[in-house]
N, C-alpha and C. Protein backbone atom coordinates (compact mmCIF):
# COMPACT_ATOMS: atom_id res chain seq x y z
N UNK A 1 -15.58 19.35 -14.40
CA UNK A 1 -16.77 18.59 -14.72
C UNK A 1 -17.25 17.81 -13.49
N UNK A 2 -16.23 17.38 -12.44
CA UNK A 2 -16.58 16.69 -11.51
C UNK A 2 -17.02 17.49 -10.68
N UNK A 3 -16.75 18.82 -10.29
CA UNK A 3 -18.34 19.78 -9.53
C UNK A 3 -19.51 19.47 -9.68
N UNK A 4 -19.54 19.75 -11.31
CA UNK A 4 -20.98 20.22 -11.71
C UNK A 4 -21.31 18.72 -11.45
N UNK A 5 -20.99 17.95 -11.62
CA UNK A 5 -21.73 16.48 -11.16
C UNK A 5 -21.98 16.06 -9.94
N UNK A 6 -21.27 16.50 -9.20
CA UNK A 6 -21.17 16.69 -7.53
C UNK A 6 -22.58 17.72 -7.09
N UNK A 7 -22.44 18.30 -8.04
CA UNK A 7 -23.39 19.16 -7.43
C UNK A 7 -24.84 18.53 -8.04
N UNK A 8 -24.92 17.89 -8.99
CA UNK A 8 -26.33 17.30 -9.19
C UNK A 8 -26.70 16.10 -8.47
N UNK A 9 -25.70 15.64 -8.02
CA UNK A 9 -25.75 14.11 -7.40
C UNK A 9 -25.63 14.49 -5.52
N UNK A 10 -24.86 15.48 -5.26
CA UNK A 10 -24.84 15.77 -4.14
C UNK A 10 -23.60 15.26 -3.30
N UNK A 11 -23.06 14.98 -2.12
CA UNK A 11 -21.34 14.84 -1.71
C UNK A 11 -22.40 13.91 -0.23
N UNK A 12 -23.17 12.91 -0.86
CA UNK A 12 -23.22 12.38 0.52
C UNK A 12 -22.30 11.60 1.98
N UNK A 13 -20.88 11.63 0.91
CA UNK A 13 -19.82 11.25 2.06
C UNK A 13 -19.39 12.12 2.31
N UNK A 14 -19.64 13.38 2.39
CA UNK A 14 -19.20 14.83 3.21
C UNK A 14 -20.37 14.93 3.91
N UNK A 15 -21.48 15.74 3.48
CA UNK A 15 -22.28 16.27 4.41
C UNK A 15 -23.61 16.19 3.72
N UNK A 16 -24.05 15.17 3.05
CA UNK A 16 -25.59 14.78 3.27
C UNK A 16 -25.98 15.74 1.75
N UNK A 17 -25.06 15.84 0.75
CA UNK A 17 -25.95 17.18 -0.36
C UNK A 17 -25.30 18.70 -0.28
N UNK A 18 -25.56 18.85 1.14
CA UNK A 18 -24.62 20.22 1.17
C UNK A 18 -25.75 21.38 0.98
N UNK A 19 -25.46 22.82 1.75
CA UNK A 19 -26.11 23.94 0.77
C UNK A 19 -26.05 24.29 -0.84
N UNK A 20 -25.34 24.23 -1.00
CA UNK A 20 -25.18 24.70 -2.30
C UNK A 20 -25.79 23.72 -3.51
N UNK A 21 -25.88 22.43 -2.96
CA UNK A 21 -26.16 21.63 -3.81
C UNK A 21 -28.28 21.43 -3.69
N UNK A 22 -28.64 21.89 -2.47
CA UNK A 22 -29.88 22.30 -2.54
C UNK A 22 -30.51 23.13 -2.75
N UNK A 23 -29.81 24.15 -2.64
CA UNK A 23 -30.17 25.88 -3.18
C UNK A 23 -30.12 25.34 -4.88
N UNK A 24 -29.37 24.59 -5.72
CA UNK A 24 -29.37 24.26 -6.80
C UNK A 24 -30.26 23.70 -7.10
N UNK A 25 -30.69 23.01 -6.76
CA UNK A 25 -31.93 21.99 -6.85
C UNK A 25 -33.35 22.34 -6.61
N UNK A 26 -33.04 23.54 -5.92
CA UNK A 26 -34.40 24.37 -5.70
C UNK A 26 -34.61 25.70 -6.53
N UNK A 27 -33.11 25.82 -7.25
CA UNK A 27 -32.80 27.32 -8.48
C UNK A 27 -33.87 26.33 -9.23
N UNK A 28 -33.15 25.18 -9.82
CA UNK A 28 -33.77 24.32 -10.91
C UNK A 28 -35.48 24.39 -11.27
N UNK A 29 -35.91 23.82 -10.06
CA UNK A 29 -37.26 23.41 -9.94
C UNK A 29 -38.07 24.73 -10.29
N UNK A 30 -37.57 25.63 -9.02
CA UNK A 30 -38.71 27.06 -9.83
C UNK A 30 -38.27 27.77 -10.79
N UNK A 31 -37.08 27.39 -11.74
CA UNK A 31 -36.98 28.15 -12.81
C UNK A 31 -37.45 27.29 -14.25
N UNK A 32 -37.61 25.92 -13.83
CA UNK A 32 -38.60 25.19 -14.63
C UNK A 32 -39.91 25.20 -14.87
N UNK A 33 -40.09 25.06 -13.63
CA UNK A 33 -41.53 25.18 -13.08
C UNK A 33 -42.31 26.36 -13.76
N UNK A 34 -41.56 28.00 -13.66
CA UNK A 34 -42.11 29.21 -14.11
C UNK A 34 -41.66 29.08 -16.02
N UNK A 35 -41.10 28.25 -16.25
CA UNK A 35 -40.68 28.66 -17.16
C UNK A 35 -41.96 27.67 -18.30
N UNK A 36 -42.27 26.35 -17.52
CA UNK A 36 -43.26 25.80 -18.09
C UNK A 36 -44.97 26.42 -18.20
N UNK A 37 -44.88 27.42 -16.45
CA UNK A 37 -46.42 27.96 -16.49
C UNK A 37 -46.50 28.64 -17.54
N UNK A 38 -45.57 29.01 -18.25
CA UNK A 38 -45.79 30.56 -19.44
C UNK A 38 -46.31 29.35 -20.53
N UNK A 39 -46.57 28.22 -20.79
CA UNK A 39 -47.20 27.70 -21.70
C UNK A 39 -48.35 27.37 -21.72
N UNK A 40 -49.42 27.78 -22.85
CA UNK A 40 -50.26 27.68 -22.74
C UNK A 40 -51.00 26.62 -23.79
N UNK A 41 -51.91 25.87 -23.40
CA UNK A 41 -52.41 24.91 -24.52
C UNK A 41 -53.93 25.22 -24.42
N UNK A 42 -54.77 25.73 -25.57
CA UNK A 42 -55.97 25.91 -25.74
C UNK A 42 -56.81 26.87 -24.36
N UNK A 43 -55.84 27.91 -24.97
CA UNK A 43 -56.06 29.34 -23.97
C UNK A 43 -55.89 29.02 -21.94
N UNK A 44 -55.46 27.56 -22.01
CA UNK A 44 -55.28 27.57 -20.29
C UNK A 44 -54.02 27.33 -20.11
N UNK A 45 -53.64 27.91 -18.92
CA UNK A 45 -51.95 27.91 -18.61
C UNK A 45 -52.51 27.07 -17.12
N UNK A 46 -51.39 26.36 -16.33
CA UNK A 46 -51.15 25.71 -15.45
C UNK A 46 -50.82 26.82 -14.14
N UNK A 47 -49.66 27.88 -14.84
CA UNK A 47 -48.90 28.58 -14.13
C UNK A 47 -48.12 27.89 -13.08
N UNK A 48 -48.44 28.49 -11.64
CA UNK A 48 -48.11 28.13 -10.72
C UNK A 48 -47.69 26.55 -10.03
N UNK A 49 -48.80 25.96 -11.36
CA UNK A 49 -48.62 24.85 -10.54
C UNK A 49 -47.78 23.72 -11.11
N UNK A 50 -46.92 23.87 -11.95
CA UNK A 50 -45.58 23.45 -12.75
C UNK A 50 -45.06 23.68 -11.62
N UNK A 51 -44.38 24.50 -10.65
CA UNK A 51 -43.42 24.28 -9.60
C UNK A 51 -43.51 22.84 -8.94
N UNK A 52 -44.87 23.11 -8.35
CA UNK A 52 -45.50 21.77 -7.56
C UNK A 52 -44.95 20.56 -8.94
N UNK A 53 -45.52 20.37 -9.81
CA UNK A 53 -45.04 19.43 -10.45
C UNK A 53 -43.83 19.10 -10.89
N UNK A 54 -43.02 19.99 -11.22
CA UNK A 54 -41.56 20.24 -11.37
C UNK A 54 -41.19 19.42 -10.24
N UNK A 55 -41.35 19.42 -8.94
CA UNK A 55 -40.55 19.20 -7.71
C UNK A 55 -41.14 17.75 -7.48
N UNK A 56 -41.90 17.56 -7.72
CA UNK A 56 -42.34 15.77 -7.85
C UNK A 56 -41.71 15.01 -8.23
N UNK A 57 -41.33 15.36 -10.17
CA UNK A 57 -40.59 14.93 -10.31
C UNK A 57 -39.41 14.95 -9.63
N UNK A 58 -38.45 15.96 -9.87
CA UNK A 58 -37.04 15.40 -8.94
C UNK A 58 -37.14 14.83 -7.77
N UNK A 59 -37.92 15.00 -6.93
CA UNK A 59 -38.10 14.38 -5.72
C UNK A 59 -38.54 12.73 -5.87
N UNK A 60 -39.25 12.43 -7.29
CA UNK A 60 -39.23 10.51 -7.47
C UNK A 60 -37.77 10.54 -8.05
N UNK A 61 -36.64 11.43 -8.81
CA UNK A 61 -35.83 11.05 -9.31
C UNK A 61 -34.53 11.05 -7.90
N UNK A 62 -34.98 10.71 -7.67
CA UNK A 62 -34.58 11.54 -5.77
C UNK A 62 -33.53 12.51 -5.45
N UNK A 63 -33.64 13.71 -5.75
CA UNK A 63 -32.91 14.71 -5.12
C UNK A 63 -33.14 14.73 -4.00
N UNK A 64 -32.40 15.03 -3.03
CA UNK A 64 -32.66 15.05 -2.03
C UNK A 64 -32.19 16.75 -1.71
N UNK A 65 -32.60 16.85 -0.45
CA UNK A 65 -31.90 18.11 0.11
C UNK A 65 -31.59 18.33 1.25
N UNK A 66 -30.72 19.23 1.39
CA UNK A 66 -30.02 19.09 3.05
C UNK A 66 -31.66 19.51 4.22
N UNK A 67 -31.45 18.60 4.82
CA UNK A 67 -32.92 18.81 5.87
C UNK A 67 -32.66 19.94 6.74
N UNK A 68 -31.10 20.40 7.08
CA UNK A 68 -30.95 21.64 7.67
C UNK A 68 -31.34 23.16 6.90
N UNK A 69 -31.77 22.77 5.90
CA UNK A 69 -31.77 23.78 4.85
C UNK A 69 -33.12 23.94 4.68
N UNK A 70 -33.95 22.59 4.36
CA UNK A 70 -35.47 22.79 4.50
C UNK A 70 -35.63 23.60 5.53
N UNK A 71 -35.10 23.27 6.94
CA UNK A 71 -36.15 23.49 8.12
C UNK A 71 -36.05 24.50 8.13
N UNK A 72 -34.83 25.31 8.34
CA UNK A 72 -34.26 26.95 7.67
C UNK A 72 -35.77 27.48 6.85
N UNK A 73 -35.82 27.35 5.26
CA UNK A 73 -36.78 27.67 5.05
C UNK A 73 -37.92 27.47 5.59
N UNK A 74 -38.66 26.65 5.57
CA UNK A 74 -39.94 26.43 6.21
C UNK A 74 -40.36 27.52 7.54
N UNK A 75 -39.34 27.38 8.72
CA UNK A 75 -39.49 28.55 9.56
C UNK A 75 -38.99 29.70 9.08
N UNK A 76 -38.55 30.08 8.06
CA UNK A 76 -38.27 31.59 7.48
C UNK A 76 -39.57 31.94 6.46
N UNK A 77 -40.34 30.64 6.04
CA UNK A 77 -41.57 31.14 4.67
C UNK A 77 -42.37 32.04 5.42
């Protein structure tokens, strides 16, 4: 049980969150995110843009993520 909590909270006295614990945090967001666009209220769906909102939130609830991992992506998008 103390993983899976480690892994939502992150190991900032090891290494700042870690990969694994941001690759998690980023599974989360777009599998929320897509899972909310499929709803529709009075024939309009959001879609896409539940990710964007998805990640707001956690990001005020503050997840953080390893910044070696952003920059990784960002120069790989």
């Amino acid at each position: 049980m103390e993983i899976i909590r480690n892994l939502f909270e992150g190991f900032p006295d090891l290494w700042g969150g870690g990969v694994a614990h941001s690759v998690m945090i980023l599974a989360f967001v777009i599998t929320i995110g897509l899972a909310l666009g499929k709803i529709k209220i009075a024939n309009v769906s959001l879609g896409l843009m539940w990710v964007l909102f998805t990640g707001l939130i956690f990001g005020y609830f503050n997840f953080n993520l390893d910044p070696h991992l952003l920059h990784f992506l960002k120069e790989f998008g």
